[in-house]
N, C-alpha and C. Protein backbone atom coordinates (compact mmCIF):
# COMPACT_ATOMS: atom_id res chain seq x y z
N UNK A 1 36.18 126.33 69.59
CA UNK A 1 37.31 127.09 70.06
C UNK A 1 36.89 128.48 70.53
N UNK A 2 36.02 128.78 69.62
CA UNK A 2 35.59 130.45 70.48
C UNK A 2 34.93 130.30 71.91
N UNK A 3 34.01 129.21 71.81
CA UNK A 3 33.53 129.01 73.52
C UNK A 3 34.68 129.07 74.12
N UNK A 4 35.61 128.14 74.08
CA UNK A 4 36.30 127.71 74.63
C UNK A 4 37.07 129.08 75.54
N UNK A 5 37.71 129.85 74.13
CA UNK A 5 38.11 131.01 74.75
C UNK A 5 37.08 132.20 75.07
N UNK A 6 35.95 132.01 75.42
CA UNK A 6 35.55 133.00 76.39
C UNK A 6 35.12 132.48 77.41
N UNK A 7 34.89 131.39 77.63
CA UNK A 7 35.28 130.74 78.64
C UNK A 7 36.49 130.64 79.68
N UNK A 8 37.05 130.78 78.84
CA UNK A 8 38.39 131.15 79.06
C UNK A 8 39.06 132.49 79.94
N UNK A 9 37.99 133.59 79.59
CA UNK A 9 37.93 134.72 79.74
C UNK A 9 38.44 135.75 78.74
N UNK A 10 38.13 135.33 77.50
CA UNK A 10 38.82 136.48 76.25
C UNK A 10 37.85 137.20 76.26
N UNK A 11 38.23 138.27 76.01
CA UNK A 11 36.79 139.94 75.95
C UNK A 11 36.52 139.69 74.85
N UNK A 12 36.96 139.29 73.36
CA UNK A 12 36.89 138.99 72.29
C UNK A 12 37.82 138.03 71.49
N UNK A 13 37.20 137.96 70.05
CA UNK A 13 37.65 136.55 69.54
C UNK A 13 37.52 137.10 68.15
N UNK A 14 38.60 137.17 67.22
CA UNK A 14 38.80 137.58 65.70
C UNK A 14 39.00 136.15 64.91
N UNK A 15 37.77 135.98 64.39
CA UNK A 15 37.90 134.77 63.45
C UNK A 15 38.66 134.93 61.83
N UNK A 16 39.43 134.62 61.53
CA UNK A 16 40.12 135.10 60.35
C UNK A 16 40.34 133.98 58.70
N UNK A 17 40.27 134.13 57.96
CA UNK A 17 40.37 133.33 56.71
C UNK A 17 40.44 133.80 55.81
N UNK A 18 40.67 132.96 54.69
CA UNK A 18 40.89 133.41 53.01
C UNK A 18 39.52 134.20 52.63
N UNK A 19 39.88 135.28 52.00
CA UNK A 19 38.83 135.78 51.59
C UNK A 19 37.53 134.55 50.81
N UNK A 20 36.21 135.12 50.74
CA UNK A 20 35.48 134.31 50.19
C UNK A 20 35.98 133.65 48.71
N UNK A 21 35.60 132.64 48.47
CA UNK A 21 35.59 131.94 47.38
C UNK A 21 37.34 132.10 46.61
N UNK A 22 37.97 132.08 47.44
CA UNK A 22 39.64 132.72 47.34
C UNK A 22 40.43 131.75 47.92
N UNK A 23 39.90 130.54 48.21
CA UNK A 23 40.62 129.64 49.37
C UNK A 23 41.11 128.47 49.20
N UNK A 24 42.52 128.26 49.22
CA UNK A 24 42.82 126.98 48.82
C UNK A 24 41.77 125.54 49.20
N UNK A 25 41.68 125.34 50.37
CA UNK A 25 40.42 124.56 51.27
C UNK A 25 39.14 124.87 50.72
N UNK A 26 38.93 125.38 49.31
CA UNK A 26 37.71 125.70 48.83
C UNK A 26 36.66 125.47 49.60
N UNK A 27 36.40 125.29 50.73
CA UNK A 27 34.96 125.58 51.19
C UNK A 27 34.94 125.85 52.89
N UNK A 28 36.38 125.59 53.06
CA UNK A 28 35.99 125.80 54.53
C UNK A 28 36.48 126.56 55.05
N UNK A 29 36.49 128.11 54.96
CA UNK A 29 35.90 129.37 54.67
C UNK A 29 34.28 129.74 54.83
N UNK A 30 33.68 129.12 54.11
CA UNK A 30 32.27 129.23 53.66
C UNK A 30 31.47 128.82 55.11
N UNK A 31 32.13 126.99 55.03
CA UNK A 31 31.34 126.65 56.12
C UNK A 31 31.46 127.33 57.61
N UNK A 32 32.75 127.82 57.85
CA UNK A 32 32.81 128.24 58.90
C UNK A 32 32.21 129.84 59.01
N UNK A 33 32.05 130.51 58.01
CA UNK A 33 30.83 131.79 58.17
C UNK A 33 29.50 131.52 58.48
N UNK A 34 29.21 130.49 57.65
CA UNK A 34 27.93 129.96 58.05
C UNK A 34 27.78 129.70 59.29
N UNK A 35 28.48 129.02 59.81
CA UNK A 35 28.67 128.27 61.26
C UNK A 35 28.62 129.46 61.70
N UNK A 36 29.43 130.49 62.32
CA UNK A 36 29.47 131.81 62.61
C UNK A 36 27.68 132.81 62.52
N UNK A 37 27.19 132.45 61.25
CA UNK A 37 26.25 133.09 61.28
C UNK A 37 25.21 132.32 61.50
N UNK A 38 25.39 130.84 61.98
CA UNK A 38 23.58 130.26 62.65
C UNK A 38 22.93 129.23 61.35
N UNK A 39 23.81 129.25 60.57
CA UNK A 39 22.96 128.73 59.25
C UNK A 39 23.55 127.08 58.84
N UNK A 40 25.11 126.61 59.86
CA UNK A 40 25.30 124.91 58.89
C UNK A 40 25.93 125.40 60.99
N UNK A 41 25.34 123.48 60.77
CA UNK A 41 25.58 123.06 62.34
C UNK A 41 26.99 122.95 62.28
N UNK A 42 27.92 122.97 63.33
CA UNK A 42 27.47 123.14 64.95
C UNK A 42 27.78 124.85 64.61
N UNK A 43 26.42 125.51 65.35
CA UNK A 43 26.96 126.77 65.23
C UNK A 43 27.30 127.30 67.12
N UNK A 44 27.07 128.73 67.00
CA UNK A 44 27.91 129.18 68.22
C UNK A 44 26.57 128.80 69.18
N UNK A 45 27.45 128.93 70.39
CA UNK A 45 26.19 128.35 71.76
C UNK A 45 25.43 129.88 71.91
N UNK A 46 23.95 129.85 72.41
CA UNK A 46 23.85 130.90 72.55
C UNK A 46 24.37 131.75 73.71
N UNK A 47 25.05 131.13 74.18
CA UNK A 47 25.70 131.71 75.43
C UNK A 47 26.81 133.18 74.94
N UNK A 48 27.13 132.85 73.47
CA UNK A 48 28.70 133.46 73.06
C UNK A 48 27.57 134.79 72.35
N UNK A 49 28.20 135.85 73.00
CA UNK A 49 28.18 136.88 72.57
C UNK A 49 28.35 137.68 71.70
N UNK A 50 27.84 137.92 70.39
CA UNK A 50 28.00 138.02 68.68
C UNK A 50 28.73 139.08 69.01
N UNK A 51 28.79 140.00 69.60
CA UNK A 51 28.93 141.93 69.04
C UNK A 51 30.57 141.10 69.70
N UNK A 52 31.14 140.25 70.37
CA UNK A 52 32.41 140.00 70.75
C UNK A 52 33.25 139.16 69.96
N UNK A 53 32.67 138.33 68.79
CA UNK A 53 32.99 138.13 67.71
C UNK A 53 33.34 138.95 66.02
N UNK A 54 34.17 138.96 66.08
CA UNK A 54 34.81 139.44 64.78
C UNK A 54 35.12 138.24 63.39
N UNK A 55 34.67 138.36 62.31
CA UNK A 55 34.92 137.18 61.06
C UNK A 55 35.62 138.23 60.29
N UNK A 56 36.61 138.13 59.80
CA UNK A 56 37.49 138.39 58.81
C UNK A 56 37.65 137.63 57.62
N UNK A 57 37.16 137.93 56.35
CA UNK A 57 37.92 137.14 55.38
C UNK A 57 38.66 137.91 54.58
N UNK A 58 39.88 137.89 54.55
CA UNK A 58 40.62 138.56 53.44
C UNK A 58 41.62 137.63 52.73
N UNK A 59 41.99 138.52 51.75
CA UNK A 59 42.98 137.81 50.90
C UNK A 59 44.47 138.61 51.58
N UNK A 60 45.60 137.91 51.37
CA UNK A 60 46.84 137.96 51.82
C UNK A 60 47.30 139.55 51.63
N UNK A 61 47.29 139.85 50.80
CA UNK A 61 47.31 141.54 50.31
C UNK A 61 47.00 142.29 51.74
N UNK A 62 45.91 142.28 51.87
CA UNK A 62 45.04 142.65 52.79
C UNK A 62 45.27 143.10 54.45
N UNK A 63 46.26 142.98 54.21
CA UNK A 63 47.63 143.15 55.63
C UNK A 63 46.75 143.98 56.24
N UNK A 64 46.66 145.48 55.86
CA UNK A 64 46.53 146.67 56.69
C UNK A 64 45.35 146.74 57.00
N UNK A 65 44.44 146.14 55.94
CA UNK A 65 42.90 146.04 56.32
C UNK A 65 42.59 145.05 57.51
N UNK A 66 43.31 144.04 57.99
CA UNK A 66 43.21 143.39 58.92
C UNK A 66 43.75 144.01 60.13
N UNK A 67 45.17 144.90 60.68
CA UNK A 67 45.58 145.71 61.24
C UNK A 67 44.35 146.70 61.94
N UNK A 68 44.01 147.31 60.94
CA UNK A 68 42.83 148.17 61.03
C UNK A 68 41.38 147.99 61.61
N UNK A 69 40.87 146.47 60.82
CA UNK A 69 39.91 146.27 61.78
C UNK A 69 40.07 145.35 62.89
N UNK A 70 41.19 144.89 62.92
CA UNK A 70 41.47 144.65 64.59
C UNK A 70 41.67 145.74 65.62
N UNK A 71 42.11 146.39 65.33
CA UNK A 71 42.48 147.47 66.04
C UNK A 71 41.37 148.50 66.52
N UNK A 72 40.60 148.29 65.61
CA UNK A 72 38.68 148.97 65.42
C UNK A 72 38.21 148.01 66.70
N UNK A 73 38.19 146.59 66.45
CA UNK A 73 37.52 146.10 66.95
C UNK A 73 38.12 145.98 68.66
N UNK A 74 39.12 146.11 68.82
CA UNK A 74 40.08 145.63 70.29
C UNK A 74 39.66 146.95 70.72
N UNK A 75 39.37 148.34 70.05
CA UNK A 75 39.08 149.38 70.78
C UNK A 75 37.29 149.21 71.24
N UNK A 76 36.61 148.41 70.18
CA UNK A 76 35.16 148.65 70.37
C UNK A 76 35.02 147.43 71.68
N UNK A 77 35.96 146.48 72.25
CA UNK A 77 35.58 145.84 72.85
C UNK A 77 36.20 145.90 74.20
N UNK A 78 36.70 146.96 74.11
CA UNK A 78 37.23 147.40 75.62
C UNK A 78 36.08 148.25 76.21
N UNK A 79 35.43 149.00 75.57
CA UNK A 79 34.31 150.09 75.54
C UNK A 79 33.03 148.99 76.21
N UNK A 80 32.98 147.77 75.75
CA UNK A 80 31.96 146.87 76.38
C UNK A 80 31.95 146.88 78.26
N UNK A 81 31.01 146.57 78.48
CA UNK A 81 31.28 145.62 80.25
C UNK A 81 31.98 144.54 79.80
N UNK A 82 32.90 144.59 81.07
CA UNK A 82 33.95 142.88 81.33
C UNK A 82 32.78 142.18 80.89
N UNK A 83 33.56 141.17 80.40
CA UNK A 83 32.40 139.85 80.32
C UNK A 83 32.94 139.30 81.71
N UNK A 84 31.76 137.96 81.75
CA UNK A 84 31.77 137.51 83.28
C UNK A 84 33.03 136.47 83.47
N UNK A 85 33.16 137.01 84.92
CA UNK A 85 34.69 135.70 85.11
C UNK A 85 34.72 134.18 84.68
N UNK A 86 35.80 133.80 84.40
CA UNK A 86 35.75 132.23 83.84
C UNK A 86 35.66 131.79 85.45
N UNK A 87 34.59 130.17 85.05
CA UNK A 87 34.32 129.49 86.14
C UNK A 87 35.82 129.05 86.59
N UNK A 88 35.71 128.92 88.15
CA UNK A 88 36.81 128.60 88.83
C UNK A 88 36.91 126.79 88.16
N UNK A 89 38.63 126.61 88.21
CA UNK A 89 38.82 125.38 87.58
C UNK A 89 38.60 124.48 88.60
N UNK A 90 38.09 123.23 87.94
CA UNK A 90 37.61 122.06 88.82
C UNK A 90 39.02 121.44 89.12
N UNK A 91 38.85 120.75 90.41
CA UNK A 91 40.03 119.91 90.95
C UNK A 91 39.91 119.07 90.46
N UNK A 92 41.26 118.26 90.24
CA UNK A 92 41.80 117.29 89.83
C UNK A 92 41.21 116.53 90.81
N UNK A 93 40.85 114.91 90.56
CA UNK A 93 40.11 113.73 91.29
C UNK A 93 41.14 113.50 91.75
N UNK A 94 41.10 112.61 93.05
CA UNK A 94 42.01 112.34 94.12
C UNK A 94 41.61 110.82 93.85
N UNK A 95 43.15 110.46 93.87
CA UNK A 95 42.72 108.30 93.41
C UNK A 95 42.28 108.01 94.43
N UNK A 96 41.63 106.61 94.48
CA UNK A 96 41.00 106.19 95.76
C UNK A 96 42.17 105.40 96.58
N UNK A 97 42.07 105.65 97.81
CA UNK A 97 42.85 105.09 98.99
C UNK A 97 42.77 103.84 98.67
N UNK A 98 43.55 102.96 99.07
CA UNK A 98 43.94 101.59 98.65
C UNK A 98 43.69 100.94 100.10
């Protein structure tokens, strides 16, 4: 999904979850940091741009701390160069003439 959306053309991408070891889904949290950080497959392509990724884990409380570093981060990623335009969309196949 993060390819997807910078592909897409998102300047950035805030990954968000239950704080560590805090998570109903007891582990998938975990796996998906890992994934995030290169360490349990499938991780990110190297194409995707880390400093444009954001991982969040907090616990529900945690409202303002999430506010905050989004708001950190939507400012640190305007400050970047555009990332590059999304590829123009492919045409739809044309049925074959009968």
């Amino acid at each position: 999904m993060i390819e997807a959306a910078m592909k897409a053309g998102a300047a950035g991408v805030i990954v968000t979850g239950c704080q560590i070891g805090d998570c109903y889904y007891r582990e998938g949290n975990r796996m998906i940091r890992e994934r995030l950080l290169g360490m349990r497959p499938p991780g990110l392509k190297k194409t995707v741009d880390r400093q444009r990724v954001l991982a969040l884990w907090l616990s529900r409380p945690q409202k303002d701390r999430f506010l905050s570093e989004a708001k950190e981060f939507v400012a640190f990623v305007r400050q970047l160069p555009a990332p590059p335009p999304p590829p123009p969309a492919k045409a739809a196949a044309k049925p074959a003439a009968q």
